[in-house]
Protein backbone atom coordinates (compact mmCIF):
# COMPACT_ATOMS: atom_id res chain seq x y z
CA UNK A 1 -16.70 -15.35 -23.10
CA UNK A 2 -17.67 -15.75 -26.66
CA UNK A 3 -18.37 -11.98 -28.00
CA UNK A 4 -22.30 -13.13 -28.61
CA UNK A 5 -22.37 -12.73 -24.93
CA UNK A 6 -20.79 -9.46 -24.42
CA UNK A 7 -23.08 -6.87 -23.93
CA UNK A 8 -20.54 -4.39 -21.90
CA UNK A 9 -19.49 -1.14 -23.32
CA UNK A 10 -16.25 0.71 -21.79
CA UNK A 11 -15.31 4.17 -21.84
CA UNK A 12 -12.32 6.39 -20.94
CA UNK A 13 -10.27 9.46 -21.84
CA UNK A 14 -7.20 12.04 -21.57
CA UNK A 15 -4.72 9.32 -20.93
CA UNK A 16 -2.01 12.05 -21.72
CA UNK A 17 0.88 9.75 -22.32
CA UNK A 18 4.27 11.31 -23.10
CA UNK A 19 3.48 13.94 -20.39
CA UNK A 20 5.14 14.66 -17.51
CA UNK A 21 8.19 12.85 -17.83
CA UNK A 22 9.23 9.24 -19.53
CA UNK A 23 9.38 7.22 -16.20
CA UNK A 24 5.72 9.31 -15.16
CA UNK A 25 4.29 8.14 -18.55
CA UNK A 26 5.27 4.81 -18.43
CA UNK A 27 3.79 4.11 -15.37
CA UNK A 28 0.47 5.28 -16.20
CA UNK A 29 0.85 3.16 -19.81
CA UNK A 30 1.08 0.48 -17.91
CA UNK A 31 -2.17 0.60 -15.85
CA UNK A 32 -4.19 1.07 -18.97
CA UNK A 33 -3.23 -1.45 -20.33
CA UNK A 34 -4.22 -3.27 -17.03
CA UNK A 35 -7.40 -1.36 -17.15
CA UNK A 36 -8.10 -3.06 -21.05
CA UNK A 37 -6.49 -6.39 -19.68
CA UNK A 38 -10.00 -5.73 -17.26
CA UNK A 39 -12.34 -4.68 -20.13
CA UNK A 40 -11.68 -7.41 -22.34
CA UNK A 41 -13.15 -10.06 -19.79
CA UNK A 42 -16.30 -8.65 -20.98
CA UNK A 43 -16.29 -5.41 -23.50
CA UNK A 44 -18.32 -5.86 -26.66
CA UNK A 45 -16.87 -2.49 -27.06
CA UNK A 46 -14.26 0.05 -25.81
CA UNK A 47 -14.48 3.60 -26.19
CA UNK A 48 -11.06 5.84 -25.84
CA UNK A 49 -12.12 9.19 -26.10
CA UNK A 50 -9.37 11.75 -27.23
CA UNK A 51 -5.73 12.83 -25.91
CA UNK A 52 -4.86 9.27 -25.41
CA UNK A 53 -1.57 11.15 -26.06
CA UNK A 54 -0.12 14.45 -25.43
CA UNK A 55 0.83 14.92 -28.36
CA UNK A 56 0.80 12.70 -32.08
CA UNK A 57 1.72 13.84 -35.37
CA UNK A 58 1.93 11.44 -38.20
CA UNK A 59 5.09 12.12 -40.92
CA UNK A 60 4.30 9.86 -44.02
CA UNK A 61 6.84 7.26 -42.49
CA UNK A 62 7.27 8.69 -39.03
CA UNK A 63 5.20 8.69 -35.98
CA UNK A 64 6.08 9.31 -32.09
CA UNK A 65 8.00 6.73 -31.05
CA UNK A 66 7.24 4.73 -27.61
CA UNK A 67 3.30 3.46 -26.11
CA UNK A 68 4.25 0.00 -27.69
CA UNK A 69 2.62 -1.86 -24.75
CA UNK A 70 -0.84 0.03 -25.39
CA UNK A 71 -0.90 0.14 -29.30
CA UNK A 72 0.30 -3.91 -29.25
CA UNK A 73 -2.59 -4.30 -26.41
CA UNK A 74 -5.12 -2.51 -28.56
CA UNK A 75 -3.82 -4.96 -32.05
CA UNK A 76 -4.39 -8.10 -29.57
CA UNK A 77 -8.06 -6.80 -28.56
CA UNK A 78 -9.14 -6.07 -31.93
CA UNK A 79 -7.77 -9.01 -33.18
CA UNK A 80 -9.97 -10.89 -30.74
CA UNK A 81 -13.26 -9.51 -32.04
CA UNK A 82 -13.51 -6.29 -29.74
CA UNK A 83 -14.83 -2.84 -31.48
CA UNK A 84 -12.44 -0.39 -29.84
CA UNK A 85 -13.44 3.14 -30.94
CA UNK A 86 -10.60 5.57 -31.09
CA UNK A 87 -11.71 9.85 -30.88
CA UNK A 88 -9.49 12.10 -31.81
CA UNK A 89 -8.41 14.81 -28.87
CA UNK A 90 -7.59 18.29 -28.84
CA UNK A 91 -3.80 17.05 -27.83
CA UNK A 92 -3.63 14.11 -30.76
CA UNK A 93 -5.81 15.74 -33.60
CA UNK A 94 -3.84 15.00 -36.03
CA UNK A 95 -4.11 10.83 -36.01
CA UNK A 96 -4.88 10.32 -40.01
CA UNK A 97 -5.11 6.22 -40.94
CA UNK A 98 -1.64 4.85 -38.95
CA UNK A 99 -4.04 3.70 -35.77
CA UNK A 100 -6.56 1.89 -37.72
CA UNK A 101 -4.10 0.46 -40.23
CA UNK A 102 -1.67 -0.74 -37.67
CA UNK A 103 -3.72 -1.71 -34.55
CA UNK A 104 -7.46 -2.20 -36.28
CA UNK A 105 -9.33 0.61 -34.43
CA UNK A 106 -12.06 3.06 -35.69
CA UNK A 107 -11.76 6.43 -35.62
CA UNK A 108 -13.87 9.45 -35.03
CA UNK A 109 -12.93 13.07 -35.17
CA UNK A 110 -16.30 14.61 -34.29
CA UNK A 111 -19.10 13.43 -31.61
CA UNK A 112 -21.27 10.68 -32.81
CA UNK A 113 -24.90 9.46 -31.34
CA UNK A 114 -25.29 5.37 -30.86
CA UNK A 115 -27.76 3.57 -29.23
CA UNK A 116 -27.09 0.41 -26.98
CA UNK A 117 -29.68 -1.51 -25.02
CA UNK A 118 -32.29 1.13 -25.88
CA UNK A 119 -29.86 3.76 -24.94
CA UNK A 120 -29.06 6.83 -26.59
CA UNK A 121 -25.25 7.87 -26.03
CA UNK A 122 -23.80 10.67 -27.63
CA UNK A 123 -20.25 10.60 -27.50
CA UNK A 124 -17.51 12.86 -28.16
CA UNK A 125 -13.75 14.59 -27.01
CA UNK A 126 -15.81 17.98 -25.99
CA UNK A 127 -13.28 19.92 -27.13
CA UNK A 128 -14.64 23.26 -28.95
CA UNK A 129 -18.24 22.05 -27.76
CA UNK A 130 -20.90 24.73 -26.17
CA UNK A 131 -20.18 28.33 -25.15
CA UNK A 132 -17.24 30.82 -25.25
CA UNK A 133 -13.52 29.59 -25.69
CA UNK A 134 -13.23 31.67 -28.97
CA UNK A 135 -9.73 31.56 -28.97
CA UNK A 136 -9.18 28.04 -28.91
CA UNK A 137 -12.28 27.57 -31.63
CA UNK A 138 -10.64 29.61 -34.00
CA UNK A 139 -7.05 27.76 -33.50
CA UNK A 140 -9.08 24.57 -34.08
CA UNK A 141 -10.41 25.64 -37.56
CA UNK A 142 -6.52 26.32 -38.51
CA UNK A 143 -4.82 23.36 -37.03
CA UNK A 144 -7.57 21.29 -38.70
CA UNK A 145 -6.91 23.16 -42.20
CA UNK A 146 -4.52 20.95 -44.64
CA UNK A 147 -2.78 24.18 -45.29
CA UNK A 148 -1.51 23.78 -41.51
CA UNK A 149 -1.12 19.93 -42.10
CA UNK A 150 1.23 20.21 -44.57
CA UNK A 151 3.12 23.13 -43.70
CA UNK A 152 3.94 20.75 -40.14
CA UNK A 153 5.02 18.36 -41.90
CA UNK A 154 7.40 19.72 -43.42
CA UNK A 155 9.89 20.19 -40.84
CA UNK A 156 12.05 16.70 -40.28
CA UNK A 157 9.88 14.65 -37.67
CA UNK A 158 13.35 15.16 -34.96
CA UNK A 159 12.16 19.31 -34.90
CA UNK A 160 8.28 18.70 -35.33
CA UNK A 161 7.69 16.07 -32.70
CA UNK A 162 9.30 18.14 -30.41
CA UNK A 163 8.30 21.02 -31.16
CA UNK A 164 4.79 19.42 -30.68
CA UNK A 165 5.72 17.86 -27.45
CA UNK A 166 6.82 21.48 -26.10
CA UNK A 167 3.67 23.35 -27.42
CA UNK A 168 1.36 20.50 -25.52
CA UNK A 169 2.89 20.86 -22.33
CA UNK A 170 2.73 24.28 -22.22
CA UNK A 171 -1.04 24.13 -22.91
CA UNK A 172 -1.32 21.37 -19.99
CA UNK A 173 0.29 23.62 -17.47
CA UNK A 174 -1.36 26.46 -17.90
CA UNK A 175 -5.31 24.69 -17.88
CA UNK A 176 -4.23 22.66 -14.74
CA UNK A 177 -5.72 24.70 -11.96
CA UNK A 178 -8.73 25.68 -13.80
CA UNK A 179 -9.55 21.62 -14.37
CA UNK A 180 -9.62 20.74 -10.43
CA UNK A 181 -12.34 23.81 -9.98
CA UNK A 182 -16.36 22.84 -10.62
CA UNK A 183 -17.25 26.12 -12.43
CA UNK A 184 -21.14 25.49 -11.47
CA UNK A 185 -24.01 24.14 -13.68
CA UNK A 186 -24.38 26.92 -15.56
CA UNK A 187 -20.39 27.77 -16.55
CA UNK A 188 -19.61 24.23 -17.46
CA UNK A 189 -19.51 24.70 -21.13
CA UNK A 190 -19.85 21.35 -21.80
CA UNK A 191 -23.01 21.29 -18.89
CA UNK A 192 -24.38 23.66 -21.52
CA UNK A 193 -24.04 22.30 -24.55
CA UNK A 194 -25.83 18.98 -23.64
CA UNK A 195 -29.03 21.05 -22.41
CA UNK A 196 -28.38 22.46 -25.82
CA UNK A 197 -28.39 19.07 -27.84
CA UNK A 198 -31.34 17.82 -25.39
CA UNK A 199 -33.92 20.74 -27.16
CA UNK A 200 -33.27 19.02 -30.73
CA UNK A 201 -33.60 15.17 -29.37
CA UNK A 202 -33.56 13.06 -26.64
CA UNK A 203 -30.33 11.60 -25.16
CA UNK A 204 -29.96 8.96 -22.16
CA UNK A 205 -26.24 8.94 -21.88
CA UNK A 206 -23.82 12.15 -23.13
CA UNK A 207 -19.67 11.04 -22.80
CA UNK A 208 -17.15 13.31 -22.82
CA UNK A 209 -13.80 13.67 -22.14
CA UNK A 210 -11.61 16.72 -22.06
CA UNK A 211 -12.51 18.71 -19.13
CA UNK A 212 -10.46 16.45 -16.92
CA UNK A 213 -12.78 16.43 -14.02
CA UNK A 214 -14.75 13.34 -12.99
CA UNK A 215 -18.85 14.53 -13.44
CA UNK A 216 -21.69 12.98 -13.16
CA UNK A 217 -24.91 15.35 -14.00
CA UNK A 218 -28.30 15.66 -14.89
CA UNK A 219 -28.77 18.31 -17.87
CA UNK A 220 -32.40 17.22 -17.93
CA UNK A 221 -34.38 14.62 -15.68
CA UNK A 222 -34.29 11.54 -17.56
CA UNK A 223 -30.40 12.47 -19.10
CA UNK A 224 -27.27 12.07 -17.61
CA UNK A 225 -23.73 14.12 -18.79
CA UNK A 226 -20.64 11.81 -17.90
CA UNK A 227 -17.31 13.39 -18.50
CA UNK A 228 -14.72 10.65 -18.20
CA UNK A 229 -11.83 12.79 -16.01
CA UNK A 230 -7.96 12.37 -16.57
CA UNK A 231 -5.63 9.56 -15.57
CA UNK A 232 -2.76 11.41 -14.40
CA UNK A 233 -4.71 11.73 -11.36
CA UNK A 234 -8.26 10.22 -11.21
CA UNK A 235 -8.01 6.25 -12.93
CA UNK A 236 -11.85 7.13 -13.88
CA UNK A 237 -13.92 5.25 -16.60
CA UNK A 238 -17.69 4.45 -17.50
CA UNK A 239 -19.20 0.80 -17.98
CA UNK A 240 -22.65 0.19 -19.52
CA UNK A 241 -23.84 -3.40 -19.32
CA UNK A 242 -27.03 -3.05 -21.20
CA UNK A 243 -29.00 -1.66 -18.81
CA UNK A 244 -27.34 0.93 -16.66
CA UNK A 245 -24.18 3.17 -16.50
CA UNK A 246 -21.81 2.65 -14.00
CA UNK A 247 -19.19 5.37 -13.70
CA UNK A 248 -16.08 3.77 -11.46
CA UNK A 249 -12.62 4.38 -10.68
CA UNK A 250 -9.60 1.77 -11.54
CA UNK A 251 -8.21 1.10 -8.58
């Protein structure tokens, strides 16, 4: 399909690779990279949004090693002609200019607002979005702070990357049970925040990622809220085709 033709825009988050174990990890790099194989029949664009990996830290000359078969399957797609848009996650914040140098992708590290077909989508991680979660707001600030940036780097990439790797699992395990629970309309932070964004201007289509569990609501009559789930367990993803969103699972 010549890309004049495409009109089909793909979206999906919290791939989590590097988490639990190699063989684990593996496993699921393999079926998204099926799932892009799938995408690329017909994507105009592709939307990852945040904690594609557990964890990433970039050393000047160092980054994680492993996820060859996704970051060479990302280089391929770009190279075709396909926009893939890369967010930043609460697990990989600190992606700097490696991704779009070596594999051709944008990157975002805060929400953005496009329109397609008509469409308005605003699209974003979700991390630090809407009400409460102090705590993890005010860690944000710091781990986004060059101060904390270059202090991490620092240490030699052997003690840093693992240290990283340690920290992220830790924060996985303990936010497990609370992600398979619906909290209710009106305790969904994220729930919030769009009816929150939807009193300053109109939006068709918000994205999100981060809270793990597959949702599909109305903050407002003519507005939808789509968070995107995890794929250690749910395989879930969006589709646009110009006129509708489609939220599916890959099976």
């Amino acid at each position: 399909m010549n890309m004049s033709e495409r009109t089909k825009i793909y979206f999906a988050s919290d791939f989590h690779l590097g988490v639990p174990s190699y063989e684990e990890s593996l496993q699921r790099e393999k079926l998204v990279v099926q799932w892009l194989d799938l995408a690329a029949r017909d994507a105009k664009e592709i939307y990852l949004v945040g904690d594609i990996f557990d964890f990433w830290f970039e050393h000047k000359y160092t980054v994680p090693k492993g996820y060859v078969r996704l970051l060479g399957k990302i280089a391929a797609l770009t190279d075709a002609g396909i926009t893939i848009n890369v967010f930043t996650g609460n697990h990989d914040m600190w992606m700097y200019d490696y991704l779009p140098h070596e594999t051709g992708v944008k990157l975002f590290t805060k929400p953005i607002v496009r329109e397609y077909g008509g469409k308005k989508f605003y699209i974003g991680h979700g991390d630090g979005l809407g009400p409460g979660d102090r705590k993890y707001k005010f860690f944000k600030i710091f781990f986004h702070s060059k101060v904390c940036q270059w202090l991490f780097a620092r240490f030699h990439p052997n003690f840093s990357i693992g240290l990283g790797n340690w920290c992220s699992r830790v924060s996985g395990k303990s936010s497990r049970k609370k992600d398979k629970v619906f909290l209710g309309e009106d305790k969904e932070w994220l729930f919030v925040y769009c009816q929150e964004v939807l009193q300053q201007q109109h939006i068709d289509y918000f994205i999100f990622g981060h809270r793990h569990l597959p949702l599909d609501l109305k903050p407002a009559a003519n507005s939808r809220y789509i968070n995107l789930g995890e794929w250690m367990n749910h395989r879930t993803y969006a589709v646009f085709d110009g006129k509708e969103l489609e939220f599916k699972k890959f099976e």
